[in-house]
Protein backbone atom coordinates (compact mmCIF):
# COMPACT_ATOMS: atom_id res chain seq x y z
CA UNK A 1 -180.59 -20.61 79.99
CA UNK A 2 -183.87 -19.22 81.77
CA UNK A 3 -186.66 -20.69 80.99
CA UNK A 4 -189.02 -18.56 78.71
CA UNK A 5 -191.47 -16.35 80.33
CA UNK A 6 -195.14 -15.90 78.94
CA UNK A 7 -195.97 -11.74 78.02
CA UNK A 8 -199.58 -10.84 78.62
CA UNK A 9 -202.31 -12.65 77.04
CA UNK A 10 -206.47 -12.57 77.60
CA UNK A 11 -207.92 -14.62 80.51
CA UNK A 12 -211.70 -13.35 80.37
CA UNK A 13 -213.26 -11.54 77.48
CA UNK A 14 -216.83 -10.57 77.73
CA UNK A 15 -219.31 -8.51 76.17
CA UNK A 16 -221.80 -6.34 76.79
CA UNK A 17 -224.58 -4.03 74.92
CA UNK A 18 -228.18 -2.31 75.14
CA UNK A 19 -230.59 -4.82 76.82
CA UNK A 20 -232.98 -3.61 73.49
CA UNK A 21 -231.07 -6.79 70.99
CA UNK A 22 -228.67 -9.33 70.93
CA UNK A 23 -227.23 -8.15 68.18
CA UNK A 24 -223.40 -6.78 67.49
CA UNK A 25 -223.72 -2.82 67.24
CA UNK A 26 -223.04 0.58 67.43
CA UNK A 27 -222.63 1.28 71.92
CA UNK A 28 -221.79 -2.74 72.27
CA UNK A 29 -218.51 -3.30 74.38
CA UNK A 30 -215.89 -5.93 74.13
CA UNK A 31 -213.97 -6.07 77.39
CA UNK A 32 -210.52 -8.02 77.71
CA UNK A 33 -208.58 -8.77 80.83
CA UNK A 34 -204.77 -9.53 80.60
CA UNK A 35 -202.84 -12.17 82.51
CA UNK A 36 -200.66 -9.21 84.33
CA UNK A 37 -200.32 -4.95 83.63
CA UNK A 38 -199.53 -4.42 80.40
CA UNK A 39 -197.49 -1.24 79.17
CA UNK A 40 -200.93 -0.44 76.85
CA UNK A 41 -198.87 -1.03 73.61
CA UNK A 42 -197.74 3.30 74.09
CA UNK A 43 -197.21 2.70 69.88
CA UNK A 44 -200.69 2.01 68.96
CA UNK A 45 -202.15 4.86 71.32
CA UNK A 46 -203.58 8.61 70.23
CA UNK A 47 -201.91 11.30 71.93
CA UNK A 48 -205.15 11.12 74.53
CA UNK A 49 -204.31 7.31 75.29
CA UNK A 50 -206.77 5.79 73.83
CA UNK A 51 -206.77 3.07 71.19
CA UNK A 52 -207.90 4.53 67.57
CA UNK A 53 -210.03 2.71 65.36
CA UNK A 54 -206.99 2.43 63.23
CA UNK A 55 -205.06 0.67 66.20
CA UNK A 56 -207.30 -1.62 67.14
CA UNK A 57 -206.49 -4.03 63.99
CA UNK A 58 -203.28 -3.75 64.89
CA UNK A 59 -203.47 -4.82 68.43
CA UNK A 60 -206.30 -7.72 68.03
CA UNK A 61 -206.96 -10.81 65.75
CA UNK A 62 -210.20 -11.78 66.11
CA UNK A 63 -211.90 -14.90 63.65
CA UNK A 64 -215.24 -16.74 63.90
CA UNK A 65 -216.46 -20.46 63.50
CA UNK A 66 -218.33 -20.40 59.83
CA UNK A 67 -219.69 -23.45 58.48
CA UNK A 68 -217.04 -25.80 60.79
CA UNK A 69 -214.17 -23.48 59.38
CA UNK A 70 -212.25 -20.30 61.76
CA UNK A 71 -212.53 -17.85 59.65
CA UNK A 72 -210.50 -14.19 60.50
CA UNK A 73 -213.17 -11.51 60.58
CA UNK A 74 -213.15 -7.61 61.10
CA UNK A 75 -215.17 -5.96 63.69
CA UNK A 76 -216.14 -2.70 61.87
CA UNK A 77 -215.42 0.60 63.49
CA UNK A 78 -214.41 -0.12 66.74
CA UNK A 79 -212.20 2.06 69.34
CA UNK A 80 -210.83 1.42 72.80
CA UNK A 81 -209.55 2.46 75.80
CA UNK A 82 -207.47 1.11 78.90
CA UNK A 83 -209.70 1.16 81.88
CA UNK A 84 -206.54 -0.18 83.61
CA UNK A 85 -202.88 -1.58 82.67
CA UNK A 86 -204.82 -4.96 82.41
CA UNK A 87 -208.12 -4.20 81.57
CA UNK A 88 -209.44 -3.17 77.65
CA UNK A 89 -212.63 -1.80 76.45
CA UNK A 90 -213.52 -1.90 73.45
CA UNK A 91 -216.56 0.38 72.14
CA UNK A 92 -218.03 -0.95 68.62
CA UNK A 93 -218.49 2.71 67.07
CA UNK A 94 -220.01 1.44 63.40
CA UNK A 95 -220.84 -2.03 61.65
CA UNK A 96 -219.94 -1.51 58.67
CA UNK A 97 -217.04 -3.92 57.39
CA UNK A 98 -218.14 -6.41 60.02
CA UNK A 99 -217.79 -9.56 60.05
CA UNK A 100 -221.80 -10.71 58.73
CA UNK A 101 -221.48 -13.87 61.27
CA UNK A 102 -221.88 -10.69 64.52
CA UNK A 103 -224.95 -9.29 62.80
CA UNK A 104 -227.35 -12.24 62.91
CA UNK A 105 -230.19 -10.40 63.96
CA UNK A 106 -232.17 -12.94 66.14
CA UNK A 107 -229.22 -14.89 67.81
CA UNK A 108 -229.68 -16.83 70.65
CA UNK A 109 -226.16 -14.74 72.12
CA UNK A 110 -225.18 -11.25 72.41
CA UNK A 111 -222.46 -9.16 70.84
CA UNK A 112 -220.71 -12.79 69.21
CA UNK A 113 -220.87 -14.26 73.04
CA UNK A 114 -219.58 -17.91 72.05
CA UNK A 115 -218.75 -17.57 68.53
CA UNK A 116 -216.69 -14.64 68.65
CA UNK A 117 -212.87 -15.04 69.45
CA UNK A 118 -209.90 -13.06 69.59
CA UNK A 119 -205.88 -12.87 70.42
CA UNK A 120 -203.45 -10.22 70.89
CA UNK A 121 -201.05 -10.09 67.89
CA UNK A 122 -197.20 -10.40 68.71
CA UNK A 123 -196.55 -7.16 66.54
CA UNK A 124 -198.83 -4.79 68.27
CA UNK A 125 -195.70 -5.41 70.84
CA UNK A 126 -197.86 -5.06 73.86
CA UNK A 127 -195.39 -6.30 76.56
CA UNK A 128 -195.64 -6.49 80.37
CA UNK A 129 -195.80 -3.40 83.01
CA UNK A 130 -192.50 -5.15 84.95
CA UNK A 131 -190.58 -3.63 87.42
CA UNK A 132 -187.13 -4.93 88.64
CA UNK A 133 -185.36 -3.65 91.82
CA UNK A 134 -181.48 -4.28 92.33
CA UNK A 135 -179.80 -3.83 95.75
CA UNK A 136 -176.18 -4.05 95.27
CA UNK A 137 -174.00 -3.69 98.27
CA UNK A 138 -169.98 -3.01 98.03
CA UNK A 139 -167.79 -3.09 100.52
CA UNK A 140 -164.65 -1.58 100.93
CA UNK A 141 -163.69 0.73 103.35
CA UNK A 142 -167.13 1.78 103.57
CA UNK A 143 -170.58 0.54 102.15
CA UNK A 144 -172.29 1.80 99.61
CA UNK A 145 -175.67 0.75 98.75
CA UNK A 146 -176.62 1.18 94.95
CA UNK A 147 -180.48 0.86 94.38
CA UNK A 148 -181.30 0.77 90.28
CA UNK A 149 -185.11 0.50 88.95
CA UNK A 150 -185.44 -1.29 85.58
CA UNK A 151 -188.07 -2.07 83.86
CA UNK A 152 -187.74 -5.28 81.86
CA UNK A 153 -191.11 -5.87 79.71
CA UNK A 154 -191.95 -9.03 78.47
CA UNK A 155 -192.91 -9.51 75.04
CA UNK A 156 -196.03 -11.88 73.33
CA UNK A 157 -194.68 -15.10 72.30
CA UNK A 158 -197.52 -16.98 71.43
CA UNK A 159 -201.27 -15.43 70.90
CA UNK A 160 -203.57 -17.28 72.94
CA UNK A 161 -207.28 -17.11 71.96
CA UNK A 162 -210.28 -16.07 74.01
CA UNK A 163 -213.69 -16.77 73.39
CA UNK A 164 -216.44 -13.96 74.23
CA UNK A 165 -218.63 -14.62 77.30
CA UNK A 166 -221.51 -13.00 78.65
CA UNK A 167 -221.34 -10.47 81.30
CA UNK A 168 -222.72 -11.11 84.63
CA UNK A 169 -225.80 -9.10 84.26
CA UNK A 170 -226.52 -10.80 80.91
CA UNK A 171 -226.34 -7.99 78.30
């Protein structure tokens, strides 16, 4: 049997708002960069391609530390959008329902950078952007060459968490 193959998970997630706070809220961005192209979860998407507020839930788990203890948290009204098959932006829209640890008004970090951490869930079925090519070549009395274009996603198996980092200009 092959050996298992990893789907897409985060490898950087940073964030990023108005230079005015350091506090989570409405024009903030979350940005999350997958392991590989991803097929953008096509279930979860409005008919324009972008990820509804209702989606986003669906797609991401997301908890912070409170008191010593992970605690699963929402993020409010939050949308997104692919900026690329492995790239996700995430646009905080509204706070309210948020989670009150990303509203500490005052905090040394921005937008939940260091406390803030989030996964992929295995049902949003967000699976790999894969493309397999076959040559097959049969020979007979003459050769005939058969080229076939599959594409074989690869699901989630495991959610793998990512903390929120800075970006490189600060906030």
């Amino acid at each position: 049997m092959a050996p298992r193959v990893e789907g897409p998970h985060i490898t950087a997630f940073y964030a990023n708002g108005t230079a005015s706070d350091a506090v989570y809220g409405p024009g903030d961005h979350l940005t999350l960069r997958f392991s590989r192209a991803t097929d953008r979860a096509p279930a979860l998407l409005a008919a324009a391609g972008s990820l509804p507020q209702a989606a986003v839930p669906r797609l991401l788990a997301c908890k912070v530390d409170v008191g010593g203890e992970e605690r699963a948290v929402p993020l409010g009204a939050v949308t997104g959008e692919w900026l690329a098959d492995d790239l996700l932006q995430l646009t905080v829209q509204g706070t309210a329902g948020a989670a009150p640890a990303l509203l500490v008004r005052g905090a040394p970090s921005a937008v939940g950078v260091g406390v803030l951490k989030c996964c992929v869930l295995k049902a949003a079925n967000l699976m790999d952007k894969v493309t397999l090519t076959l040559t097959l070549t049969l020979t007979l009395s003459l050769t005939l060459t058969l080229t076939l274009t599959l594409t074989l996603p690869l699901p989630l198996t495991r959610c793998s968490w990512a903390v929120c980092a800075a970006t490189a200009s600060g906030r």
